[in-house]
C-alpha atoms as a PDB file:
ATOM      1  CA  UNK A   1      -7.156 -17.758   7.621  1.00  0.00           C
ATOM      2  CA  UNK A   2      -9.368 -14.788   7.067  1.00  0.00           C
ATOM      3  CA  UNK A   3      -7.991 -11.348   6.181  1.00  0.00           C
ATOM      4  CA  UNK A   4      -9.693  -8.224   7.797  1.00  0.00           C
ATOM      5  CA  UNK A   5      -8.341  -5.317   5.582  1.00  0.00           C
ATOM      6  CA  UNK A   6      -9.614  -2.058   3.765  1.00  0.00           C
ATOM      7  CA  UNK A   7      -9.353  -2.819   0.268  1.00  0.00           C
ATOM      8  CA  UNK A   8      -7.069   0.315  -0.764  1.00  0.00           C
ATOM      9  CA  UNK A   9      -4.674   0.143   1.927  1.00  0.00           C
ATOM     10  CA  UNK A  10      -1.146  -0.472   1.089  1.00  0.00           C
ATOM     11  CA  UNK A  11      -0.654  -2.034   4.933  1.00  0.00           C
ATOM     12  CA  UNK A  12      -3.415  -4.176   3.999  1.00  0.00           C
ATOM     13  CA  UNK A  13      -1.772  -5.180   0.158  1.00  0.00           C
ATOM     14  CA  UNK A  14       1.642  -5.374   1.986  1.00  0.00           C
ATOM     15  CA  UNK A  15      -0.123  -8.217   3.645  1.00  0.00           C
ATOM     16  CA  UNK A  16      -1.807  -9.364   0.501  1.00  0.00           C
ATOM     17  CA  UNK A  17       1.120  -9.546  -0.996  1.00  0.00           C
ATOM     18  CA  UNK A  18       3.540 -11.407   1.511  1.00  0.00           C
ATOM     19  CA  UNK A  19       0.140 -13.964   1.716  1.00  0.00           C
ATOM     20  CA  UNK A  20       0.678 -14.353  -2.171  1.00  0.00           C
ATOM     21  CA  UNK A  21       3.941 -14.918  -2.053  1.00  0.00           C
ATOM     22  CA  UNK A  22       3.728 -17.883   0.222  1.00  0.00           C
ATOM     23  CA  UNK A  23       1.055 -19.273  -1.633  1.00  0.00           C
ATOM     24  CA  UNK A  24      -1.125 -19.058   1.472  1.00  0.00           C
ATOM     25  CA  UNK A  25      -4.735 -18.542   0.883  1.00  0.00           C
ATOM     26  CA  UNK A  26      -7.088 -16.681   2.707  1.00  0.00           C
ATOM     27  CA  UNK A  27     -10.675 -15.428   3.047  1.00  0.00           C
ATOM     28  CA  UNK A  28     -11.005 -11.501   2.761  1.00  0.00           C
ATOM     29  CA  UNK A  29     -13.095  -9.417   4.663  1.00  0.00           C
ATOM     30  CA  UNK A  30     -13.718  -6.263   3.970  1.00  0.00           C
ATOM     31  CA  UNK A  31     -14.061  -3.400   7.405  1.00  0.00           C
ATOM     32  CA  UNK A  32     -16.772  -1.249   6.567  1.00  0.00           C
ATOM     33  CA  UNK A  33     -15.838   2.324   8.348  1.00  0.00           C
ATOM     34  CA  UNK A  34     -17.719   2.595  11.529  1.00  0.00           C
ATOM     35  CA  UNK A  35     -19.828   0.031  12.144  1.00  0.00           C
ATOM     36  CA  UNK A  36     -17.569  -2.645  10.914  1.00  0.00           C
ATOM     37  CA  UNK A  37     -14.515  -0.924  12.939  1.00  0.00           C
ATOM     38  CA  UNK A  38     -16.385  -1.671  15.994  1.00  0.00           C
ATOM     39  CA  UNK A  39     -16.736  -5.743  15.052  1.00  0.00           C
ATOM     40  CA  UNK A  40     -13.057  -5.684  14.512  1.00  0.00           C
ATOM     41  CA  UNK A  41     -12.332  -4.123  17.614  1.00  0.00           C
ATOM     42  CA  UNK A  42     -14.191  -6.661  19.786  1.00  0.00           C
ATOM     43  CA  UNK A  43     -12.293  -9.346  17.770  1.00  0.00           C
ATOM     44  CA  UNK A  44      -8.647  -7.743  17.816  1.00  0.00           C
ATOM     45  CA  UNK A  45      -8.655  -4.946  20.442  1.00  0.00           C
ATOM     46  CA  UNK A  46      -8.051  -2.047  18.218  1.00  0.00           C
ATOM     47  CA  UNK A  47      -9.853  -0.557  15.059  1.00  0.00           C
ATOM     48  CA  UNK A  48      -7.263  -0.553  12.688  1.00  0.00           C
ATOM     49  CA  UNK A  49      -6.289  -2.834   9.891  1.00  0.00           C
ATOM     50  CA  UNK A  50      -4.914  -4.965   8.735  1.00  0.00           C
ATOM     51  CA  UNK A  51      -5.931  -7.890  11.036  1.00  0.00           C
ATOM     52  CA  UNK A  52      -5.462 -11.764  10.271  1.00  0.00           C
ATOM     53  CA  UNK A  53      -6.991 -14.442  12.237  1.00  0.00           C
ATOM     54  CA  UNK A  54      -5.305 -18.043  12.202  1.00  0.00           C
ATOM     55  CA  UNK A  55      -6.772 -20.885  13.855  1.00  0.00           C
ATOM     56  CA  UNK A  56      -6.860 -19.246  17.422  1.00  0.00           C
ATOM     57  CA  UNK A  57      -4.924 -16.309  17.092  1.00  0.00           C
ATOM     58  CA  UNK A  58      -5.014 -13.265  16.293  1.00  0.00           C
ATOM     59  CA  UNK A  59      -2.696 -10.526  14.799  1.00  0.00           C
ATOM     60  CA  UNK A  60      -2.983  -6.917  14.124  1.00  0.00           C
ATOM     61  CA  UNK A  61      -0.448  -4.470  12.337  1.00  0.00           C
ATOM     62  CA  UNK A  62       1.193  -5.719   9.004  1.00  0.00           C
ATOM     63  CA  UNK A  63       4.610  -5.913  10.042  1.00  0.00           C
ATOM     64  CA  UNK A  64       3.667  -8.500  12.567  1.00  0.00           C
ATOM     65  CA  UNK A  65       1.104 -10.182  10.609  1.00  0.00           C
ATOM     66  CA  UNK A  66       4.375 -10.579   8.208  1.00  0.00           C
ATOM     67  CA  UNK A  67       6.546 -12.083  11.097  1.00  0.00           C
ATOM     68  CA  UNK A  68       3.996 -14.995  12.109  1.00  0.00           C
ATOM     69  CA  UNK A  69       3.551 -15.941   8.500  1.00  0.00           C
ATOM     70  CA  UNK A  70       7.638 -15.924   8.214  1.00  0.00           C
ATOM     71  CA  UNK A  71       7.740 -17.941  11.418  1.00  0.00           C
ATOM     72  CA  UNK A  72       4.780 -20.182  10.529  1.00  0.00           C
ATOM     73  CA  UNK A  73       5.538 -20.622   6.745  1.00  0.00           C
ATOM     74  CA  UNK A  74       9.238 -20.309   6.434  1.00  0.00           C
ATOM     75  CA  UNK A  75       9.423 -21.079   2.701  1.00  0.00           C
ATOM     76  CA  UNK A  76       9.839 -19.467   0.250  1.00  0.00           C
ATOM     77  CA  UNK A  77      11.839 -17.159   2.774  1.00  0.00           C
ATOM     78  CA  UNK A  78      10.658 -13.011   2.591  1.00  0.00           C
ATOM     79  CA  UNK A  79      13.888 -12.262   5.462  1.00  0.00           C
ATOM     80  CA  UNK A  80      17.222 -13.330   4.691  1.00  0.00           C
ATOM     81  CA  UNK A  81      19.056 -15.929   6.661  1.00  0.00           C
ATOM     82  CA  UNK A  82      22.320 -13.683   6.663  1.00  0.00           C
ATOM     83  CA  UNK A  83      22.612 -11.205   9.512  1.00  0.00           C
ATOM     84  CA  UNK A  84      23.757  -8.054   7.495  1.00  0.00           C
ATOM     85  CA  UNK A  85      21.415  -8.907   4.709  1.00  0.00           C
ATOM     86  CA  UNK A  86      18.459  -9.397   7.522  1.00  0.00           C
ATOM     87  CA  UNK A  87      19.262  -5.999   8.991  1.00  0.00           C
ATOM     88  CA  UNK A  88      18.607  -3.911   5.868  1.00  0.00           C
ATOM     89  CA  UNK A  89      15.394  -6.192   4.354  1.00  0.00           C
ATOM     90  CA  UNK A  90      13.526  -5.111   7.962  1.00  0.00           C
ATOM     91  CA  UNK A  91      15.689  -1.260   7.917  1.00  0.00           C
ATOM     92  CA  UNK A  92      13.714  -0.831   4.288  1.00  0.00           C
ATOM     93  CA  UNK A  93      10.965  -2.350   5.500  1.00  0.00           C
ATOM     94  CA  UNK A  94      10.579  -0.260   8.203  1.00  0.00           C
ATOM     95  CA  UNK A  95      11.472   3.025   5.936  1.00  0.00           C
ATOM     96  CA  UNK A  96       8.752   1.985   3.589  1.00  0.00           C
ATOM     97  CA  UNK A  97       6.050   2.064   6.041  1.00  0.00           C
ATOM     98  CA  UNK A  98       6.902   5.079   7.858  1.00  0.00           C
ATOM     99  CA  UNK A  99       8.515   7.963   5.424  1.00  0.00           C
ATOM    100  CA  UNK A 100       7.347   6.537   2.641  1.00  0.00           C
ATOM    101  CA  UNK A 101       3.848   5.463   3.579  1.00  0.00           C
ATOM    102  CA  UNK A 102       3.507   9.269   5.000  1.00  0.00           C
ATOM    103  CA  UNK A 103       4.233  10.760   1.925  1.00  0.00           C
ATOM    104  CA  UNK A 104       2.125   8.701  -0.229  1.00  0.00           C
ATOM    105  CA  UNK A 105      -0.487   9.073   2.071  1.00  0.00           C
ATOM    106  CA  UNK A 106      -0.100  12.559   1.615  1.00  0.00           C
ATOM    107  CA  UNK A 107       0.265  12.703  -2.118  1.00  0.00           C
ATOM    108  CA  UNK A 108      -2.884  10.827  -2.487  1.00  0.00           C
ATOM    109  CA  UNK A 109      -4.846  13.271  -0.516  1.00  0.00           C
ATOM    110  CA  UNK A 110      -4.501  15.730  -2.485  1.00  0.00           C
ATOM    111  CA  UNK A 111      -4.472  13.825  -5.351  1.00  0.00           C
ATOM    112  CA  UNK A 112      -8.250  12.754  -4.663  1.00  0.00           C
ATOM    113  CA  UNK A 113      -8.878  16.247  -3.658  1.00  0.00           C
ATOM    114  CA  UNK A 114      -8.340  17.225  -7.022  1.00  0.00           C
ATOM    115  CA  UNK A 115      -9.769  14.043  -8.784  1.00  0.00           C
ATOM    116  CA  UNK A 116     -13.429  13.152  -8.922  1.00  0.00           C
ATOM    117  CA  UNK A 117     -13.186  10.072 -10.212  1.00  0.00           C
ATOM    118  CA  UNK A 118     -10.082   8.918  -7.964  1.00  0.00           C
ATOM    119  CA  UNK A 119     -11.907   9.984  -4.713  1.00  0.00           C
ATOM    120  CA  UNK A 120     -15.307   8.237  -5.352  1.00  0.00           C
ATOM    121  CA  UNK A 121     -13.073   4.704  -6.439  1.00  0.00           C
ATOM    122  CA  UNK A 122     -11.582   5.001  -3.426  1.00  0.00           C
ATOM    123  CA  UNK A 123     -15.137   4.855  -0.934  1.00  0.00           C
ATOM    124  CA  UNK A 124     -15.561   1.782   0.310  1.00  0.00           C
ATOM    125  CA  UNK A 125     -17.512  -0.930  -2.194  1.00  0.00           C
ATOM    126  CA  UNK A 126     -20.141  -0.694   0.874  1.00  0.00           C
ATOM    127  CA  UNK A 127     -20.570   2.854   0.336  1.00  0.00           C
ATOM    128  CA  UNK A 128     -24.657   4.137  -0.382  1.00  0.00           C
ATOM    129  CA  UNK A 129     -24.590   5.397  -4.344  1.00  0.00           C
ATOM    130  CA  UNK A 130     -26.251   8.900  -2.994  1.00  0.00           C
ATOM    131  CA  UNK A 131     -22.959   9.543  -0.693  1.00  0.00           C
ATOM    132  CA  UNK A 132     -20.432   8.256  -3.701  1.00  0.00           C
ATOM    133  CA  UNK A 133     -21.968  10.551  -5.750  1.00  0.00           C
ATOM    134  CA  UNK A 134     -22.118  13.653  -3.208  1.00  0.00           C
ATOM    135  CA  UNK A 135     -18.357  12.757  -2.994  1.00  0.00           C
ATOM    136  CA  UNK A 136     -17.331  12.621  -6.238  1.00  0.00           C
ATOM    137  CA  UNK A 137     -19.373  15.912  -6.759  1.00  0.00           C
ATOM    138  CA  UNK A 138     -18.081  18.073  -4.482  1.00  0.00           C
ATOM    139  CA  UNK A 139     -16.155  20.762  -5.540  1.00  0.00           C
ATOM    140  CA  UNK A 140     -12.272  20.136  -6.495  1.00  0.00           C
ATOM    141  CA  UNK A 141     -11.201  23.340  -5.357  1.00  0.00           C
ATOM    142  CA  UNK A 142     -12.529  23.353  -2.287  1.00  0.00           C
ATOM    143  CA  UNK A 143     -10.786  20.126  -1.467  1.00  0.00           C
ATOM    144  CA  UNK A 144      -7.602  21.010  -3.548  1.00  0.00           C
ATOM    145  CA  UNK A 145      -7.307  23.713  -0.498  1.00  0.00           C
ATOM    146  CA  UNK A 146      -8.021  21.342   2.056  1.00  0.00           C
ATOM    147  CA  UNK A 147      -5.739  19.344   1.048  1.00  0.00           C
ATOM    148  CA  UNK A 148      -2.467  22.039   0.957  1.00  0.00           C
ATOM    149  CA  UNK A 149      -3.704  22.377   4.437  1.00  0.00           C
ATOM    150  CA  UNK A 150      -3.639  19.672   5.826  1.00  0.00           C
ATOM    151  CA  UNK A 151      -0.220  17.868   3.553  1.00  0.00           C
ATOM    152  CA  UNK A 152       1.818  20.844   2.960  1.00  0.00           C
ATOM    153  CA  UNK A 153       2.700  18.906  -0.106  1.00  0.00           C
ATOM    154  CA  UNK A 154       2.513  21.390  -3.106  1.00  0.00           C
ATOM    155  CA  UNK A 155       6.019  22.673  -4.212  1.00  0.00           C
ATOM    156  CA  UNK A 156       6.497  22.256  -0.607  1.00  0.00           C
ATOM    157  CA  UNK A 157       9.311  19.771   1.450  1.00  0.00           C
ATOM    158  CA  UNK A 158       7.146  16.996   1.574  1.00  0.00           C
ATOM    159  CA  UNK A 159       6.574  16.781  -1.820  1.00  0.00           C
ATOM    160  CA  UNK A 160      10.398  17.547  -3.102  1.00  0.00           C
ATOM    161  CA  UNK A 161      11.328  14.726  -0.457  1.00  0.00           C
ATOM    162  CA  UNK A 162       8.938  11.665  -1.645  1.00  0.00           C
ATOM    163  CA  UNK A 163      10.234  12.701  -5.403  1.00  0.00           C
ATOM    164  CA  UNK A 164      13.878  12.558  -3.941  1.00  0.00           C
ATOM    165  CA  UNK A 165      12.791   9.369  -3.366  1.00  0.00           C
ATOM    166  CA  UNK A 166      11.332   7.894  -5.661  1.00  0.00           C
ATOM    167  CA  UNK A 167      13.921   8.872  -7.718  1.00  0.00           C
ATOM    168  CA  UNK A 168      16.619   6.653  -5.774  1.00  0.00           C
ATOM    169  CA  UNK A 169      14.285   4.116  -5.736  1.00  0.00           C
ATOM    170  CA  UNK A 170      13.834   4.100  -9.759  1.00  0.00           C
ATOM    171  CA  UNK A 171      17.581   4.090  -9.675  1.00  0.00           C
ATOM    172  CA  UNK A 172      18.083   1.306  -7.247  1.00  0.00           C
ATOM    173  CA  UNK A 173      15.660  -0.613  -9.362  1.00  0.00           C
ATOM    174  CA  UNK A 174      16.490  -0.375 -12.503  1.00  0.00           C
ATOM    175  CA  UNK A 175      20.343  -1.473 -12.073  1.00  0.00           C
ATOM    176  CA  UNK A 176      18.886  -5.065  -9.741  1.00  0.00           C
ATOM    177  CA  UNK A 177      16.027  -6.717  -9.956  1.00  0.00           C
ATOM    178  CA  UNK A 178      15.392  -6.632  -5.611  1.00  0.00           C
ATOM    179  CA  UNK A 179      16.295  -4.240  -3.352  1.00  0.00           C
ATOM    180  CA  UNK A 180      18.446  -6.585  -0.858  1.00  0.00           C
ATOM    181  CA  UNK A 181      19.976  -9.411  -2.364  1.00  0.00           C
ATOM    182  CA  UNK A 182      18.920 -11.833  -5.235  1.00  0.00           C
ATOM    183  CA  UNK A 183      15.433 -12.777  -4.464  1.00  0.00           C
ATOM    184  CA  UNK A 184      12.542 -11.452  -3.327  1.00  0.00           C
ATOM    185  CA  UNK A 185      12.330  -9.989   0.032  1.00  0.00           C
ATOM    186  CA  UNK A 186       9.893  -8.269   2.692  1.00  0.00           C
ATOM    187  CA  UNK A 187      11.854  -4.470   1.717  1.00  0.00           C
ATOM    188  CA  UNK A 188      10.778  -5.486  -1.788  1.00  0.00           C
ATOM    189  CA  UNK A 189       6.890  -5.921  -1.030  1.00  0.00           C
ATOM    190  CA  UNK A 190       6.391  -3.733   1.607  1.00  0.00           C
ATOM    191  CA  UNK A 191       8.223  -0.581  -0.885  1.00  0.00           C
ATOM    192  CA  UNK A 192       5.828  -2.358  -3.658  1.00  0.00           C
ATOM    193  CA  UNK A 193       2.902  -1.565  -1.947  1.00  0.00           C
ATOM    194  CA  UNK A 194       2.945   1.921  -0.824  1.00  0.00           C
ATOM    195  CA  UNK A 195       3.848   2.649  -4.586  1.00  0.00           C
ATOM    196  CA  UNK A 196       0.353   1.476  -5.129  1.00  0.00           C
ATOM    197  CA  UNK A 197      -1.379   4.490  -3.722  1.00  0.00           C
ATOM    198  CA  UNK A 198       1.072   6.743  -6.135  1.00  0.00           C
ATOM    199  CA  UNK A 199      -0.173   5.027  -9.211  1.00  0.00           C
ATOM    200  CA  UNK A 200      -2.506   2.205  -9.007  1.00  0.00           C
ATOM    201  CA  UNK A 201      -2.127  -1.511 -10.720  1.00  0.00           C
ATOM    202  CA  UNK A 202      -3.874  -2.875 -12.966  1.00  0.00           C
ATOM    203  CA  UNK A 203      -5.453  -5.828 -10.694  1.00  0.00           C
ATOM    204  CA  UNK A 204      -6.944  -2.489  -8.901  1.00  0.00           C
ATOM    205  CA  UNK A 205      -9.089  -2.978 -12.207  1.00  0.00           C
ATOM    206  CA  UNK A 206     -11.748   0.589 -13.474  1.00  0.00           C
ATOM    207  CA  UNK A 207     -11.361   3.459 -13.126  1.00  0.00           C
ATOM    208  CA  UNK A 208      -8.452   2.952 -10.845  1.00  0.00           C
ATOM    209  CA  UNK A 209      -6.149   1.048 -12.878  1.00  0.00           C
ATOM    210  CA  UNK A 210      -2.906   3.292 -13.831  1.00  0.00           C
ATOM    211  CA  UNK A 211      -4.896   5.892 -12.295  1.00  0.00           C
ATOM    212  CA  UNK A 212      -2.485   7.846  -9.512  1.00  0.00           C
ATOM    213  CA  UNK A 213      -0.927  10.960  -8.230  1.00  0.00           C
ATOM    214  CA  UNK A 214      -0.442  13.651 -11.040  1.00  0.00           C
ATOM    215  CA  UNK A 215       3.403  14.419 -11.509  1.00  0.00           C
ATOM    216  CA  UNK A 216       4.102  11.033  -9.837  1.00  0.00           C
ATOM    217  CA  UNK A 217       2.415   8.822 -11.528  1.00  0.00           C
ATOM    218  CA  UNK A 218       3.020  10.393 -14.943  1.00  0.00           C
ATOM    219  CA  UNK A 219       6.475  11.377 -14.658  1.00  0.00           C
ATOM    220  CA  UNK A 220       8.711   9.471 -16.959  1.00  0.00           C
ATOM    221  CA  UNK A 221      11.862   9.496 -14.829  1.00  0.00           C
ATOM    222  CA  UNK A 222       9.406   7.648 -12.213  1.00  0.00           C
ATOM    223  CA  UNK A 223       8.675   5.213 -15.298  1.00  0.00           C
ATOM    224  CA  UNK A 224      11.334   2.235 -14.706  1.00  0.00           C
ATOM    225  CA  UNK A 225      10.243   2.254 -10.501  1.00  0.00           C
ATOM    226  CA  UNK A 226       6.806   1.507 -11.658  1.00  0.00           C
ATOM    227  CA  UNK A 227       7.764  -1.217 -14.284  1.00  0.00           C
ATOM    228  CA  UNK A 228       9.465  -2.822 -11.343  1.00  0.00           C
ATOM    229  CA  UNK A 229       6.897  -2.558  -8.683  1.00  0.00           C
ATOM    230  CA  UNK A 230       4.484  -4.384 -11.920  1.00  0.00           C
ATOM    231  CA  UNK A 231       6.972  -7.108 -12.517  1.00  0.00           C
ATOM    232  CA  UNK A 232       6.801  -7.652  -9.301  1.00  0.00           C
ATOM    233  CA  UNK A 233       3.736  -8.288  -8.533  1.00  0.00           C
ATOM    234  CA  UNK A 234       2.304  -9.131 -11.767  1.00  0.00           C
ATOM    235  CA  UNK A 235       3.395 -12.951 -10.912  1.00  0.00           C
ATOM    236  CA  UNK A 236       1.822 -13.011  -7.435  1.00  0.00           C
ATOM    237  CA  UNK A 237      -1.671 -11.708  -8.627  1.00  0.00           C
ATOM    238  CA  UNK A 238      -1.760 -14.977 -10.705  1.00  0.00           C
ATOM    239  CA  UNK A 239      -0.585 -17.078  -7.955  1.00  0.00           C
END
């Protein structure tokens, strides 16, 4: 199997991570913007990732990338044989990658605006060293504005909403050790990894490691949501 992603994309680690989980290994291969966009699209038919090809076929979008391993690796099981139990694994699932991944998304932007350091991490590893460094250099507060702009996230609805959030997530997580049930799930990873653009693990390795969104990533009643989303994945970077 080989693994078409953007390395900081928590669709691509969603995949990453459901891959890990099954024990399933995989070649990566890492889009370059642009050029490598067009390669993927006369592969897959679209430009976005993720994409994994196995054997003969091909399959875009992370949620079904997460199906056809489910259906071609049934064990250990991400979805729930139960009905009711099913229902709210793929409702979560679907939550994560939608309201969540927005506001993330969102956070991070202006995040980067404001961080030198986080923004040039974040270029691709193909990226020339004269354009990482015109990126990290340019100034904060012009992109700090850009940024407002374009999220609406400071002190704004967005931002009080994704903290609302995160919040009941922290809470959900620190009284059971998965979000549906009693073992791990789809919800579980697909939650896990869009908490990686708010604060970024430590298999991200420097600078990004614990490196994140300022007043997310540092806020202490935040704290036991991030412990989880580690102890949950610390096991399936070793696998």
């Amino acid at each position: 199997m080989q693994l078409y992603q953007f390395r900081h994309s928590a669709f691509c680690e969603k995949v990453r991570l459901v891959l890990a989980a099954k024990g399933l290994d995989t070649s990566v291969v890492e889009v370059t913007p642009g050029l490598g966009q067009l390669a993927l699209f006369r592969l897959s038919g679209q430009r976005q990732v993720p994409v994994l090809v196995d054997g003969t076929e091909v399959i875009a979008d992370s949620t079904a990338i997460a199906m056809h391993l489910e259906h071609r690796h049934p064990l250990p099981a991400l979805l729930p044989a139960d009905p009711a139990l099913r229902a709210r694994v793929l409702l979560l699932e679907d939550w994560a990658d939608t309201a969540l991944a927005s506001g993330c998304r969102l956070a991070l932007l202006q995040a980067a605006a404001a961080d030198p350091v986080l923004r040039s991490a974040l270029l691709p590893d193909a990226t020339p060293a004269p354009l990482r460094q015109l990126v990290g250099g340019l100034p904060s507060a012009w992109l700090g504005g850009m940024g407002e702009a374009l999220g609406g996230m400071v002190a704004g609805p967005g931002c009080r909403q994704l903290q609302t959030n995160l919040e009941q997530l922290a809470l959900l997580t620190a009284a059971q050790p998965f979000l549906v049930g009693d073992q791990l799930s789809l919800a579980d990873l697909a939650v896990a990894a869009q908490l990686s653009l708010l604060r970024f693990p430590e298999s991200c390795g420097a600078p990004l490691a614990g490196r994140g969104v300022s007043g997310v990533a540092d806020n202490p009643l935040l704290e036991p949501l991030f412990s989880w989303r580690d102890r949950l994945v610390a096991p399936l970077a070793r696998a």
